[in-house]
Protein backbone atom coordinates (compact mmCIF):
# COMPACT_ATOMS: atom_id res chain seq x y z
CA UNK A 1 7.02 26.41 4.25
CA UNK A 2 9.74 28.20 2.58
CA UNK A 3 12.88 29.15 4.20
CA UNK A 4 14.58 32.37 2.82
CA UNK A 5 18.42 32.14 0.90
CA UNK A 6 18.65 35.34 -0.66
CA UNK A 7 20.10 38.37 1.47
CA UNK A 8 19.86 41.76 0.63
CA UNK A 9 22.45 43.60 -1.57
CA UNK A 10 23.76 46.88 -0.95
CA UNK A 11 25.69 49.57 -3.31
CA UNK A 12 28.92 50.86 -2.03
CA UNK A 13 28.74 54.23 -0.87
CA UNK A 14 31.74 56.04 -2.68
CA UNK A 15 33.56 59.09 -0.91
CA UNK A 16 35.72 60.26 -3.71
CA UNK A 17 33.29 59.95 -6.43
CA UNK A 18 30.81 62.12 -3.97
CA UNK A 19 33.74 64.70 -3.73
CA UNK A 20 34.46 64.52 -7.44
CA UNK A 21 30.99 65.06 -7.85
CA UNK A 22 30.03 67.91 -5.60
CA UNK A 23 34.32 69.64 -5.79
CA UNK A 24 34.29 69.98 -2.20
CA UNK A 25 37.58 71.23 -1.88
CA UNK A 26 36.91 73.78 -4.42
CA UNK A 27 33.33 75.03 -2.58
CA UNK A 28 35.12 75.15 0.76
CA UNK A 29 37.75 77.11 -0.78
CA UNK A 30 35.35 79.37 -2.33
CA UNK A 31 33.09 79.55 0.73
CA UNK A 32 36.02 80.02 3.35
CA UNK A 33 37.12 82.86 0.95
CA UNK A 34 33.51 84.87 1.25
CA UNK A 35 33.57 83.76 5.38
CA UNK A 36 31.00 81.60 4.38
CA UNK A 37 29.14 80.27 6.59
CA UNK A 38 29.05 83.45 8.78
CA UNK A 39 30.83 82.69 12.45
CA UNK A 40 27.25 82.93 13.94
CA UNK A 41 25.47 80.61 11.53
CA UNK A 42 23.52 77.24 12.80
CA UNK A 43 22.76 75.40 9.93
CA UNK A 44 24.77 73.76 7.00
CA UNK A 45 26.14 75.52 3.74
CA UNK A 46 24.29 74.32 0.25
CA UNK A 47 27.53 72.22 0.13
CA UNK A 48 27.27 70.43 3.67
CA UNK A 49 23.69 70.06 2.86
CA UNK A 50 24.45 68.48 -0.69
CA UNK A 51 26.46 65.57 1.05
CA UNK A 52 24.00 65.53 3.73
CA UNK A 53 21.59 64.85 0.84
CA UNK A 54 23.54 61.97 -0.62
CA UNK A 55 23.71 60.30 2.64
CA UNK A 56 19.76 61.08 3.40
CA UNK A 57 18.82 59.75 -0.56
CA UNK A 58 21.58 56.81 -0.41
CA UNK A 59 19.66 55.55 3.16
CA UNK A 60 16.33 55.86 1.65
CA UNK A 61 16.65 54.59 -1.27
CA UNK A 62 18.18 51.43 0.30
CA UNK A 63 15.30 51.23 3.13
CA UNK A 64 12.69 51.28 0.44
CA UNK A 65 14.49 48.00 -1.28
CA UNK A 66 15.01 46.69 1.91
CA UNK A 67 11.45 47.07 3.05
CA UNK A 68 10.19 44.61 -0.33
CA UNK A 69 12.61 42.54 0.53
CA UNK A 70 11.88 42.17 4.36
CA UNK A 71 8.46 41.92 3.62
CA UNK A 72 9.08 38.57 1.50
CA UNK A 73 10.89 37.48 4.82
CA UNK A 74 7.60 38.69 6.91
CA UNK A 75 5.04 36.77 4.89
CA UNK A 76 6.80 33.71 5.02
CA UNK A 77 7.87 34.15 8.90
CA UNK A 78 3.98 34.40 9.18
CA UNK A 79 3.01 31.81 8.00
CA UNK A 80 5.60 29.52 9.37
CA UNK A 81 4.52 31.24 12.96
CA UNK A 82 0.91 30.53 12.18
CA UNK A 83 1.71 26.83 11.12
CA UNK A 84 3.93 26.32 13.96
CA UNK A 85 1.03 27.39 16.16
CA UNK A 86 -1.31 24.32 15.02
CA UNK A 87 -2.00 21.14 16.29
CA UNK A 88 -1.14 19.14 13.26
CA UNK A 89 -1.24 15.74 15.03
CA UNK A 90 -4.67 15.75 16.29
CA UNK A 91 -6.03 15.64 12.82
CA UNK A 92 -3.59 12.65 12.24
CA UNK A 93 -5.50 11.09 15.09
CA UNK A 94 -9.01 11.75 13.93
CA UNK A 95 -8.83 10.70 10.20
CA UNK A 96 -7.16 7.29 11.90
CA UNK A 97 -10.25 6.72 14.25
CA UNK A 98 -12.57 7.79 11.56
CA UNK A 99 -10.91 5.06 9.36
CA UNK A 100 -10.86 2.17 11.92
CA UNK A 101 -14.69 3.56 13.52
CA UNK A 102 -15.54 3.09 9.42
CA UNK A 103 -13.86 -0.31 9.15
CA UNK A 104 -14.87 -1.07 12.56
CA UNK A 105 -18.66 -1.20 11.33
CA UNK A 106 -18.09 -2.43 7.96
CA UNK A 107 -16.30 -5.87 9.37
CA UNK A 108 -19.28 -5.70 12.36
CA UNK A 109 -22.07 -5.71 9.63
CA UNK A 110 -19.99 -8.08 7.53
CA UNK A 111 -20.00 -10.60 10.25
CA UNK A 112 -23.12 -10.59 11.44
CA UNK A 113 -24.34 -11.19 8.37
CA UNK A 114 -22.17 -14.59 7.89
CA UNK A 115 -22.93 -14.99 11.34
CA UNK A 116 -26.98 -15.32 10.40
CA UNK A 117 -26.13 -17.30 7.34
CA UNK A 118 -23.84 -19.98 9.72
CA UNK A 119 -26.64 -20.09 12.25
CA UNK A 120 -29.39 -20.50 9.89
CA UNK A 121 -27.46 -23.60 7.95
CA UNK A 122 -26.13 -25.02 11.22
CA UNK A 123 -29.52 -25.60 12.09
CA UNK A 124 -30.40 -27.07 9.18
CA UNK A 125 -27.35 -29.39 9.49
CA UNK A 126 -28.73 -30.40 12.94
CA UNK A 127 -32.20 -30.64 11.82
CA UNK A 128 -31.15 -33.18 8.77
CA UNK A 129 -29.05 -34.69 11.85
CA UNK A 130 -32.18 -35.71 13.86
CA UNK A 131 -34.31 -36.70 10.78
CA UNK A 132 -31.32 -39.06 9.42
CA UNK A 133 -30.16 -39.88 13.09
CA UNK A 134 -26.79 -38.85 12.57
CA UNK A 135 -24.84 -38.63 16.00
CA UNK A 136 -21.69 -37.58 14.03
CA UNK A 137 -20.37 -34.58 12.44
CA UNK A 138 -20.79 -34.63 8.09
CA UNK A 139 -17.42 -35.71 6.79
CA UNK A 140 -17.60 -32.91 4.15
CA UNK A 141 -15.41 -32.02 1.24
CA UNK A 142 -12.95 -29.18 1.72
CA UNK A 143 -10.96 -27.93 -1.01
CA UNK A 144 -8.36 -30.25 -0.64
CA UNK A 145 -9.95 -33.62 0.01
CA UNK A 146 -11.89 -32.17 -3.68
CA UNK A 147 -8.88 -31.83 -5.09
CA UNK A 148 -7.62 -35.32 -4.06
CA UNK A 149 -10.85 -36.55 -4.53
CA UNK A 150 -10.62 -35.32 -8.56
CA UNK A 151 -7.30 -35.87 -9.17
CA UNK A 152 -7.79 -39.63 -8.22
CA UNK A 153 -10.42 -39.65 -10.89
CA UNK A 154 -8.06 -37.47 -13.78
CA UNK A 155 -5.13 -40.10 -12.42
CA UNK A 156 -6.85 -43.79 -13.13
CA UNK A 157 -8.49 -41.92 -16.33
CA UNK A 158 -5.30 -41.45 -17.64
CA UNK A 159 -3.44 -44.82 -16.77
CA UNK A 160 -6.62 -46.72 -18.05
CA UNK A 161 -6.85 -44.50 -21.48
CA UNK A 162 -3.05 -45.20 -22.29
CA UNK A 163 -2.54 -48.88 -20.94
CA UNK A 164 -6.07 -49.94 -22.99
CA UNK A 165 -5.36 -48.28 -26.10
CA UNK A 166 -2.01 -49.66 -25.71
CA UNK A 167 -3.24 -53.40 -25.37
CA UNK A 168 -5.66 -53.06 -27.73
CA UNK A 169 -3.99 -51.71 -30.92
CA UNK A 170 -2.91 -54.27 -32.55
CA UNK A 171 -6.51 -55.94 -32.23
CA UNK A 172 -8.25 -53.86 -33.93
CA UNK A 173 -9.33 -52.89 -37.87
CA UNK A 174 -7.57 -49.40 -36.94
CA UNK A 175 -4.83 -49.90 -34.87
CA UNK A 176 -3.47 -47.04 -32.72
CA UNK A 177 -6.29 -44.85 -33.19
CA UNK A 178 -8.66 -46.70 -32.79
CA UNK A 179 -7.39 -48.40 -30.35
CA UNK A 180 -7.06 -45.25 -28.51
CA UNK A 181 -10.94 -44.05 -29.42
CA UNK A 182 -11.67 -47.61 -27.41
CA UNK A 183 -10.01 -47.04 -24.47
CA UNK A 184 -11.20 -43.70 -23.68
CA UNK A 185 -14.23 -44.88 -23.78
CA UNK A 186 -14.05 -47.75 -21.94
CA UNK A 187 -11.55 -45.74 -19.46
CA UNK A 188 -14.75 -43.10 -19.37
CA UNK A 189 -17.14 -45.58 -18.34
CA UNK A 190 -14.71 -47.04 -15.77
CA UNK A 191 -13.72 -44.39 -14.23
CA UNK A 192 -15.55 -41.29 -14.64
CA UNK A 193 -19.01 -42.99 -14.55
CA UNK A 194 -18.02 -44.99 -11.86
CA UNK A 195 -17.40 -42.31 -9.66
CA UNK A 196 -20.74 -40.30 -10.52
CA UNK A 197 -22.12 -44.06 -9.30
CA UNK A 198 -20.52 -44.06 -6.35
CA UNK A 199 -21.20 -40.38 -5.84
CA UNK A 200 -25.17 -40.59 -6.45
CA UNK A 201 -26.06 -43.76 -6.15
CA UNK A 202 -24.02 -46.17 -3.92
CA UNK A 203 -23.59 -43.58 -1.15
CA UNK A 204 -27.67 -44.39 -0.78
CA UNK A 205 -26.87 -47.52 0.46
CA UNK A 206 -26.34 -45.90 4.35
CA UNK A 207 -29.91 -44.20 3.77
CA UNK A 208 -31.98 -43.90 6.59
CA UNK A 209 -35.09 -45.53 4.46
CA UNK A 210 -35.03 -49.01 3.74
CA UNK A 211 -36.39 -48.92 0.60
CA UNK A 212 -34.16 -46.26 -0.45
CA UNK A 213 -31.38 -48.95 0.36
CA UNK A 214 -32.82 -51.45 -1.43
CA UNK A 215 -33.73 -49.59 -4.89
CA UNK A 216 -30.20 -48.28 -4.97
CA UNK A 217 -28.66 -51.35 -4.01
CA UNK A 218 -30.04 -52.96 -6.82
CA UNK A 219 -28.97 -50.07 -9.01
CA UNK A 220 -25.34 -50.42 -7.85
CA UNK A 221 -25.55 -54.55 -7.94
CA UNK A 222 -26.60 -53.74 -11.61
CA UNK A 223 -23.46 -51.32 -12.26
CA UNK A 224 -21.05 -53.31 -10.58
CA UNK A 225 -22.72 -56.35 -13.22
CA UNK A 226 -22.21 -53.97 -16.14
CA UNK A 227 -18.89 -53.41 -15.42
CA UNK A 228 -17.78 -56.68 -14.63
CA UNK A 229 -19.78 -57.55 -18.08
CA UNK A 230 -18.31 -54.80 -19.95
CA UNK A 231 -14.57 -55.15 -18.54
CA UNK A 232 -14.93 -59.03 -19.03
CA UNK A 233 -16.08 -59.02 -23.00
CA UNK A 234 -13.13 -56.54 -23.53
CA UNK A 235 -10.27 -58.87 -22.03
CA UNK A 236 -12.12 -61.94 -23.85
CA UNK A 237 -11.66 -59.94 -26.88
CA UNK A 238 -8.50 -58.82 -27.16
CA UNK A 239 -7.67 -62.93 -25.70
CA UNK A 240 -9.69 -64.33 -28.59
CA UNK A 241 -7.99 -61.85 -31.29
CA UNK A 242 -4.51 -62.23 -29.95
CA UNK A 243 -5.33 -66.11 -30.76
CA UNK A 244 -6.59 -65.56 -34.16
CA UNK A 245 -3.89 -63.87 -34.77
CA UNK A 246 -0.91 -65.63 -33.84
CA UNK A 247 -3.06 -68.89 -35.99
CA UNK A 248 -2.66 -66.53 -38.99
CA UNK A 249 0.79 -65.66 -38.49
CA UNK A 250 1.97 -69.22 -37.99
CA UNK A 251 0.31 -70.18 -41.73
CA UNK A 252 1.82 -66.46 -43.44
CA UNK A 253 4.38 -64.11 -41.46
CA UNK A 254 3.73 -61.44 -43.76
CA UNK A 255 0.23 -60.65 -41.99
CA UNK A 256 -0.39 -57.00 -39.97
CA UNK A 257 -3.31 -56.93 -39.10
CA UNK A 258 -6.71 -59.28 -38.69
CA UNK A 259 -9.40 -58.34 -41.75
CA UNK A 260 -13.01 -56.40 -41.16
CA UNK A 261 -14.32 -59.70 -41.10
CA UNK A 262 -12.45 -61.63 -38.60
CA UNK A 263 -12.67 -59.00 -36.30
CA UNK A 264 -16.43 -58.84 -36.46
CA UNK A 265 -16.77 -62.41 -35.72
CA UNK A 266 -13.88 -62.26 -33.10
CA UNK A 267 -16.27 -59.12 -31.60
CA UNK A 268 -19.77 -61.67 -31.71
CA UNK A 269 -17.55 -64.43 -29.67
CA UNK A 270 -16.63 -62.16 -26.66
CA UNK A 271 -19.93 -60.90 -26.24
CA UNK A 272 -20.71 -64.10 -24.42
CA UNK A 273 -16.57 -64.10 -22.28
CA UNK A 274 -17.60 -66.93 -20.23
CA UNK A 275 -17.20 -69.54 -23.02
CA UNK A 276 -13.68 -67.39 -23.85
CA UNK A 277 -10.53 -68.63 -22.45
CA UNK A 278 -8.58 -65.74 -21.56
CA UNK A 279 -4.86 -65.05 -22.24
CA UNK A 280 -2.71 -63.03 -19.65
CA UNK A 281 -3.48 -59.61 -22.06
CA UNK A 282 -7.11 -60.14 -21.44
CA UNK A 283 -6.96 -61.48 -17.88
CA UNK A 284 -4.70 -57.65 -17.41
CA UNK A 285 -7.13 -55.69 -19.06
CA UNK A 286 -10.57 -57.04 -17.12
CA UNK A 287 -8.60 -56.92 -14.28
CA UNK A 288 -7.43 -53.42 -15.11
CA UNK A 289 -10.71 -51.88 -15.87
CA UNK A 290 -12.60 -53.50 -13.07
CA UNK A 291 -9.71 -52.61 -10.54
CA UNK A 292 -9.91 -49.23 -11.48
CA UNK A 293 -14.50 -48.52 -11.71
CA UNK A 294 -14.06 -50.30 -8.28
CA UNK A 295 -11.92 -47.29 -6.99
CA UNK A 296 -13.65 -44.47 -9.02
CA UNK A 297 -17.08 -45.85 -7.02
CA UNK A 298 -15.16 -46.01 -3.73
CA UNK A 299 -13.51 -42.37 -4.48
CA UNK A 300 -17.18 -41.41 -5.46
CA UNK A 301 -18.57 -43.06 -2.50
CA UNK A 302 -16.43 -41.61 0.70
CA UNK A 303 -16.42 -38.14 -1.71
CA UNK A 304 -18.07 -35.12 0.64
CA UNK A 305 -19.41 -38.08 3.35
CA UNK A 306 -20.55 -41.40 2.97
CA UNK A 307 -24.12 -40.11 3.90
CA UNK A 308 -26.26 -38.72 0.68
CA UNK A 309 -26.94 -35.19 1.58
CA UNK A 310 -24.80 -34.96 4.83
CA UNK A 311 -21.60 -33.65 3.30
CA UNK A 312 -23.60 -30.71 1.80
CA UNK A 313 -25.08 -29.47 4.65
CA UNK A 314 -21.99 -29.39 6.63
CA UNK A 315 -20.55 -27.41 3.75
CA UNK A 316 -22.85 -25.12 3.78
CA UNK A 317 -21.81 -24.16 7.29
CA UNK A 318 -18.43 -24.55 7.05
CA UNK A 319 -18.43 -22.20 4.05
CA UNK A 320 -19.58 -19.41 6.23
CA UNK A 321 -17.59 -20.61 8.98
CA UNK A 322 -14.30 -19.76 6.81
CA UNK A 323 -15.70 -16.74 5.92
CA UNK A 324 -16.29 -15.24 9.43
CA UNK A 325 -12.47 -17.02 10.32
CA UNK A 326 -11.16 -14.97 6.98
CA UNK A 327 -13.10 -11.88 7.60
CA UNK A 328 -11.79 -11.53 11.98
CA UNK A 329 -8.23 -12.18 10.09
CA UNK A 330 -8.66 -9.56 7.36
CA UNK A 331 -9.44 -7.12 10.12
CA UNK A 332 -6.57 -7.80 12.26
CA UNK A 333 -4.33 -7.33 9.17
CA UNK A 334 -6.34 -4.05 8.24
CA UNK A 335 -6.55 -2.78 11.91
CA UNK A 336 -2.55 -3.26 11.55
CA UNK A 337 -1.88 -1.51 8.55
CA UNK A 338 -4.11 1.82 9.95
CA UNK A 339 -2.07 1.95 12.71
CA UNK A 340 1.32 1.32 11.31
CA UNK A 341 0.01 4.30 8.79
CA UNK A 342 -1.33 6.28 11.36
CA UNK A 343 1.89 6.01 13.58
CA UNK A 344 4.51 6.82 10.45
CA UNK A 345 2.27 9.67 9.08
CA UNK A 346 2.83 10.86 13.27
CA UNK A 347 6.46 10.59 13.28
CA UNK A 348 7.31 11.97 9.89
CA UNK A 349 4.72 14.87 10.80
CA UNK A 350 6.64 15.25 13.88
CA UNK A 351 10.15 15.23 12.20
CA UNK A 352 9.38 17.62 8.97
CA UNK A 353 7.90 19.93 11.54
CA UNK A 354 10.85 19.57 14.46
CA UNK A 355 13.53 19.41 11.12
CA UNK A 356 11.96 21.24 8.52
CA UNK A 357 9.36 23.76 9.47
CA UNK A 358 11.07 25.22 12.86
CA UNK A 359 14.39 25.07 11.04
CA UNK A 360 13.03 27.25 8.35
CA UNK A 361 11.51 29.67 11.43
CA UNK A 362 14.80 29.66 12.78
CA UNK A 363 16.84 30.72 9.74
CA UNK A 364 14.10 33.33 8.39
CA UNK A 365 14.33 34.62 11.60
CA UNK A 366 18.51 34.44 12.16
CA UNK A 367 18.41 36.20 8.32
CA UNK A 368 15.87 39.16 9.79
CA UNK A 369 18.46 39.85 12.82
CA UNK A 370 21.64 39.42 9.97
CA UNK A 371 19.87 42.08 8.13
CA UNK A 372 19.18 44.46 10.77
CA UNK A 373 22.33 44.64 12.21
CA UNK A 374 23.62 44.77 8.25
CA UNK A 375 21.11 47.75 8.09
CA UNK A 376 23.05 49.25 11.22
CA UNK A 377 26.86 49.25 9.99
CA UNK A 378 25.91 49.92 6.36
CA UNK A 379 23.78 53.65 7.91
CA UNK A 380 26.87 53.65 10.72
CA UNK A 381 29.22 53.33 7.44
CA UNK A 382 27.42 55.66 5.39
CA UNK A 383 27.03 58.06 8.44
CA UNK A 384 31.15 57.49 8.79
CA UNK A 385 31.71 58.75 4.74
CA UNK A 386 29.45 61.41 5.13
CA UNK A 387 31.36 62.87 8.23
CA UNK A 388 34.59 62.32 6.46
CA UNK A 389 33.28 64.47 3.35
CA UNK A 390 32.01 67.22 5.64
CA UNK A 391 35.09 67.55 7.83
CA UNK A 392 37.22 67.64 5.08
CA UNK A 393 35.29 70.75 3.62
CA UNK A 394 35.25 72.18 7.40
CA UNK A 395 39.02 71.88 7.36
CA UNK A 396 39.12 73.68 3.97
CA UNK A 397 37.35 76.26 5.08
CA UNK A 398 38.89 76.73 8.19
CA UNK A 399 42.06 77.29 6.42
CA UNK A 400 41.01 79.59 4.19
CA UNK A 401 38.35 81.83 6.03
CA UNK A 402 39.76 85.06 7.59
CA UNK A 403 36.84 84.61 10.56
CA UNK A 404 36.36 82.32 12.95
CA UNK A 405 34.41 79.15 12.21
CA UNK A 406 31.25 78.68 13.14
CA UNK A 407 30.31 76.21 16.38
CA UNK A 408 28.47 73.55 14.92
CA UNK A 409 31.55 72.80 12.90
CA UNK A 410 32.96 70.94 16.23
CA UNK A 411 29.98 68.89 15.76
CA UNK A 412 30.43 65.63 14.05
CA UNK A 413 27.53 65.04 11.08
CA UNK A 414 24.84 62.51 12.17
CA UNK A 415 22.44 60.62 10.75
CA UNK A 416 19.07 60.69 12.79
CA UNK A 417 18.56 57.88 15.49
CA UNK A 418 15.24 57.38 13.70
CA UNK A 419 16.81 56.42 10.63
CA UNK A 420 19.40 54.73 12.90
CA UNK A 421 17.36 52.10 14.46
CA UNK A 422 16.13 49.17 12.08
CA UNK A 423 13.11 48.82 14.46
CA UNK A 424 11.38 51.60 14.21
CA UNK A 425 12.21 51.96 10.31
CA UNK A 426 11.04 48.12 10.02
CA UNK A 427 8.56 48.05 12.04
CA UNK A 428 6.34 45.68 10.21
CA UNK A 429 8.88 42.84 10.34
CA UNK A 430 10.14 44.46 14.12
CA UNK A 431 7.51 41.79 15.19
CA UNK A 432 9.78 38.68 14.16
CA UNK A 433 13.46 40.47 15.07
CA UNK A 434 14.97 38.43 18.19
CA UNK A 435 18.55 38.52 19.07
CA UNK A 436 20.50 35.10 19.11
CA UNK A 437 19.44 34.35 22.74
CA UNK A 438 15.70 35.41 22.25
CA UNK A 439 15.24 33.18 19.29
CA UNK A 440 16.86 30.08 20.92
CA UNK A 441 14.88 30.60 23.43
CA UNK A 442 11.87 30.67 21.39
CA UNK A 443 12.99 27.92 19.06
CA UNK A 444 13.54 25.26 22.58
CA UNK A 445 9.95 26.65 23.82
CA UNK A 446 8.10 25.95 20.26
CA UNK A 447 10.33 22.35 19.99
CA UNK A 448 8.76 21.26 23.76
CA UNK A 449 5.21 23.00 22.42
CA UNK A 450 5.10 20.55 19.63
CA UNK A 451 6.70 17.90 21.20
CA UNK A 452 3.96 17.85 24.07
CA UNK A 453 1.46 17.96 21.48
CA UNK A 454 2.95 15.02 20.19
CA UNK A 455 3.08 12.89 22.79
CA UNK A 456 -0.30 13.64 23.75
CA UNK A 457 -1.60 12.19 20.70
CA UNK A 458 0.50 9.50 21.05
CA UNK A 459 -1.38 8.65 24.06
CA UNK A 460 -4.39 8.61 22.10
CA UNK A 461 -3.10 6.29 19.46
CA UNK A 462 -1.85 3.81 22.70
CA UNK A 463 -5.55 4.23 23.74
CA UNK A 464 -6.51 3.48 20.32
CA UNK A 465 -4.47 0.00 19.97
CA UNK A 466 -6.09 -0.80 23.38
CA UNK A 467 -9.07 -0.18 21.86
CA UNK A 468 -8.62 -2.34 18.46
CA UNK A 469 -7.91 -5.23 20.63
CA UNK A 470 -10.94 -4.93 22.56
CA UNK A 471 -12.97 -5.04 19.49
CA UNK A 472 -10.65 -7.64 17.84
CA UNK A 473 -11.66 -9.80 20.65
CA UNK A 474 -15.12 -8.37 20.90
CA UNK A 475 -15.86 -9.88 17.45
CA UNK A 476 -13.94 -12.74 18.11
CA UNK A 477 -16.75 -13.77 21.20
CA UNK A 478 -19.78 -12.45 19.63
CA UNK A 479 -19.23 -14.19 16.02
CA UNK A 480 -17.90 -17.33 17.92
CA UNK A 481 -18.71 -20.36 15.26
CA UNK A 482 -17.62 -23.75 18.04
C-alpha cells in the first residue's frame, strides 16, 4: 500500500498585481467623487465585487485541484483502512495446516505402505527361519560390508595381476605383455571366480539338506583341486623356465629371451608340477595365487551370511526397514521447515504491516490534516489580501466622497464559513481527517488490533507444533519395525 509524498501546491495570491489590475485607487476616486456607493447602500460597488470575485475564483479554482488531489490521498487511505481491517495471519495459519494435513497423509500412506512390504518379508524371513532352523538373525550385507566385501575382491585382483605379470615376463615368448595377458587371467580365476565359488557354492556347505552338503562339497573339494592344480603348474613353470634359462645364459650371455620352442616344451613339463622342483619364484607365485582364491572364497563365503539364501531375506526387510527409518526422518525435517516458514512468513507479515502498512496510514493521514489546515491559512490569507484591497478602496473613497460612507464599510470583507471550513468543502476525504491526538490514538488502537490478532494465531501455530509431535510420535509407534 502506497504512502503519499507529494503535497499540494498553491499560487501566490498577489495584492498589487490585483490592484494594478482592477486601478482601485483610481475607481474609488472616481466612485467617492459621484458619492458612490450611496450612504444608504447594502451591498458592494462593481469594484468591491471585482476583488470579491478574485478571492471567490482564486478559492475555487484551488478547491477544485485540491479535491483531485485529496481524492488520490482518499483512495489510497481506503484501501490501507480496508487492509488494516483484515486478518492477514489467519490465512498464514491455514495454508500451513493445509500443507502439514497434506504432508501429514502423504508420509501416513507412504509408511504404511513400507510398513506392509516389511511385514510381509519379515515373515518370510521367519518362515525360511523355521524351514532352515535358523535361531539367529541373517548376517546380511549392508552397503558397507558390500563395499568392503568388493573392494577386497578389486584389491587381491590388482596385487595378483601386477605381481604375476611381473614374475612372469621374462618367461615368456612375449614378455611384458604377455606376461601381463597371463596374469589377469590367472589373477581372474583366482580371485574373481573364487569369490563367485565361495559366494554360490561353498556357502552350501551349512545347508540344511545333507545332500545339498555333500554335492557342493564335492564341487568346492573340486575348485579348491583346480586351483591348487592351476596355481601349482604356473609356479612349476616359471621354476622350470627360470632354469632353462639361466643353462642358456651360462653357455651364451648374449641370450633375451627362451625360443617358441623351448617354451612349449618348458609349458608340457609343468603340466605334471609334481615331478618339477620349484625355485623360490615359483614356490611365491603358487603360494601367491592360492593365498589369494583362498581369501576371494572366504570373502565370497561370509559375503551377505554364511547361510545360502539367509542374507537375502533379511535384506529384503531391512531394505524397507531403512526406508520407513528415512521416511519418519524426512518428515521431521519437512514438518521443521513448514513451521520455520510458517513462523517467518508470521513475523515479517506482522512487521511490514506494524512498519509498513500502518506507517503509510499514519502519514496519508498526518498529510490529509497538513493539508487542511494548509487549506485554512491559504483561504484565511487570501481572505486577509482581499480585505486589504477593499479597505484600501473604502479609505479612498472616504476621502474623496462629499457624503457619508455607507455602514457596511465598518465591516471587514469575509470569506463564507462554508468555504472556510475544509470539512464541509472536503467532505469526501472529511472521513479520514483526525487531529494529531485522534490519529495516535487510532494508530495505538489498530497496532494492539493487529497485534492481538497476532498472537492469537500464534497460539494456533504453538497448538500446531504440539500437534506435529503427536503425529511425529504417532507414526513413530504405529510403523514401529523392532
Amino acid at each position: 500500500m502506497q504512502k503519499i509524498t507529494d503535497v499540494f501546491s498553491w499560487e501566490e495570491f498577489n495584492i498589487a498585481a490585483l490592484e494594478k489590475k482592477h486601478d482601485i485607487t483610481a475607481k474609488a476616486k472616481r466612485d467617492g467623487g459621484g458619492n458612490v456607493p450611496p450612504t444608504n447602500a447594502e451591498s458592494f460597488t462593481v469594484a468591491e465585487n471585482e476583488i470579491k470575485q478574485e478571492c471567490d475564483t482564486f478559492i475555487e479554482r484551488h478547491i477544485h485541484k485540491l479535491r483531485s488531489f485529496l481524492k488520490n490521498i482518499e483512495e489510497k487511505q481506503n484501501e490501507l483502512s480496508s487492509y488494516l481491517k483484515q486478518n492477514h495471519f489467519e490465512p498464514l495459519y491455514d495454508k500451513l495446516k493445509l500443507n502439514f494435513d497434506a504432508l501429514s497423509g502423504k508420509t501416513a500412506m507412504t509408511l504404511g505402505d513400507y510398513k506392509n512390504s516389511f511385514d510381509t518379508f519379515t515373515e518370510e524371513k521367519r518362515a525360511f527361519q523355521r524351514q532352515h532352523q535358523r535361531i539367529r538373525e541373517p548376517n546380511f550385507a549392508k552397503t558397507s560390508n558390500t563395499i568392503k566385501a568388493f573392494g577386497l575382491v578389486l584389491f587381491l585382483l590388482v596385487i595378483e595381476v601386477v605381481a604375476n605379470s611381473t614374475l612372469l615376463s621374462g618367461a615368456l615368448v612375449g614378455g611384458q605383455a604377455e606376461g601381463f595377458a597371463l596374469a589377469a587371467t590367472i589373477a581372474f580365476i583366482n580371485v574373481f571366480i573364487s569369490f563367485i565359488v565361495g559366494y554360490y557354492i561353498c556357502k552350501n556347505l551349512t545347508h540344511l539338506e545333507k545332500s545339498k552338503k555333500i554335492a557342493f562339497g564335492l564341487l568346492s573339494s573340486l575348485f579348491l583341486l583346480f586351483i591348487v592344480y592351476l596355481n601349482s603348474c604356473l609356479g612349476a613353470y616359471r621354476s622350470l623356465s627360470k632354469e632353462a634359462f639361466d643353462k642358456l645364459y651360462a653357455v651364451d650371455e648374449n641370450i633375451q629371451k627362451l625360443s617358441d620352442g623351448e617354451v612349449e616344451n618348458l609349458i608340457n613339463g609343468a603340466v605334471a608340477p609334481w615331478n618339477v622342483d620349484f625355485g623360490f619364484t615359483g614356490l611365491v607365485l603358487t603360494f601367491l595365487g592360492i593365498s589369494f582364491a583362498f581369501l576371494s572364497l572366504l570373502d565370497g563365503f561370509f559375503y551377505n551370511d554364511t547361510y545360502p539364501g539367509y542374507g537375502k531375506t533379511g535384506q529384503k526387510a531391512d531394505k524397507y526397514d531403512d526406508l520407513i527409518k528415512k521416511e519418519k526422518h524426512l518428515f521431521a525435517e519437512r514438518v521443521k521447515q513448514l513451521l520455520d516458514q510458517g513462523n517467518n512468513d508470521l513475523q515479517r507479515t506482522k512487521d511490514r504491516i506494524l512498519n509498513t502498512e500502518l506507517n503509510n496510514w499514519d502519514s496519508n493521514t498526518n498529510l490529509i490534516q497538513k493539508e487542511f489546515i494548509g487549506y485554512q491559512q491559504k483561504v484565511q490569507d487570501v481572505e486577509e489580501k482581499g480585505k486589504h484591497i477593499i479597505n484600501e478602496y473604502r479609505a479612498e473613497n472616504k476621502r474623496v466622497r462629499k457624503t457619508d460612507a455607507p455602514n457596511y464599510f465598518k465591516k471587514d470583507f469575509k470569506v463564507s464559513d462554508l468555504i472556510r471550513d475544509p470539512k464541509s468543502v472536503f467532505t469526501d476525504v472529511a472521513f479520514h481527517y483526525m487531529d494529531d491526538q485522534s490519529r495516535e490514538k487510532k494508530k495505538i488502537d489498530m497496532a494492539d488490533w493487529i497485534e492481538d490478532k497476532f498472537k492469537f494465531v500464534e497460539k494456533e501455530f504453538e497448538d500446531l507444533v504440539k500437534l506435529t509431535e503427536d503425529r511425529q510420535r504417532e507414526f513413530n509407534e504405529k510403523f514401529n519395525t523392532h
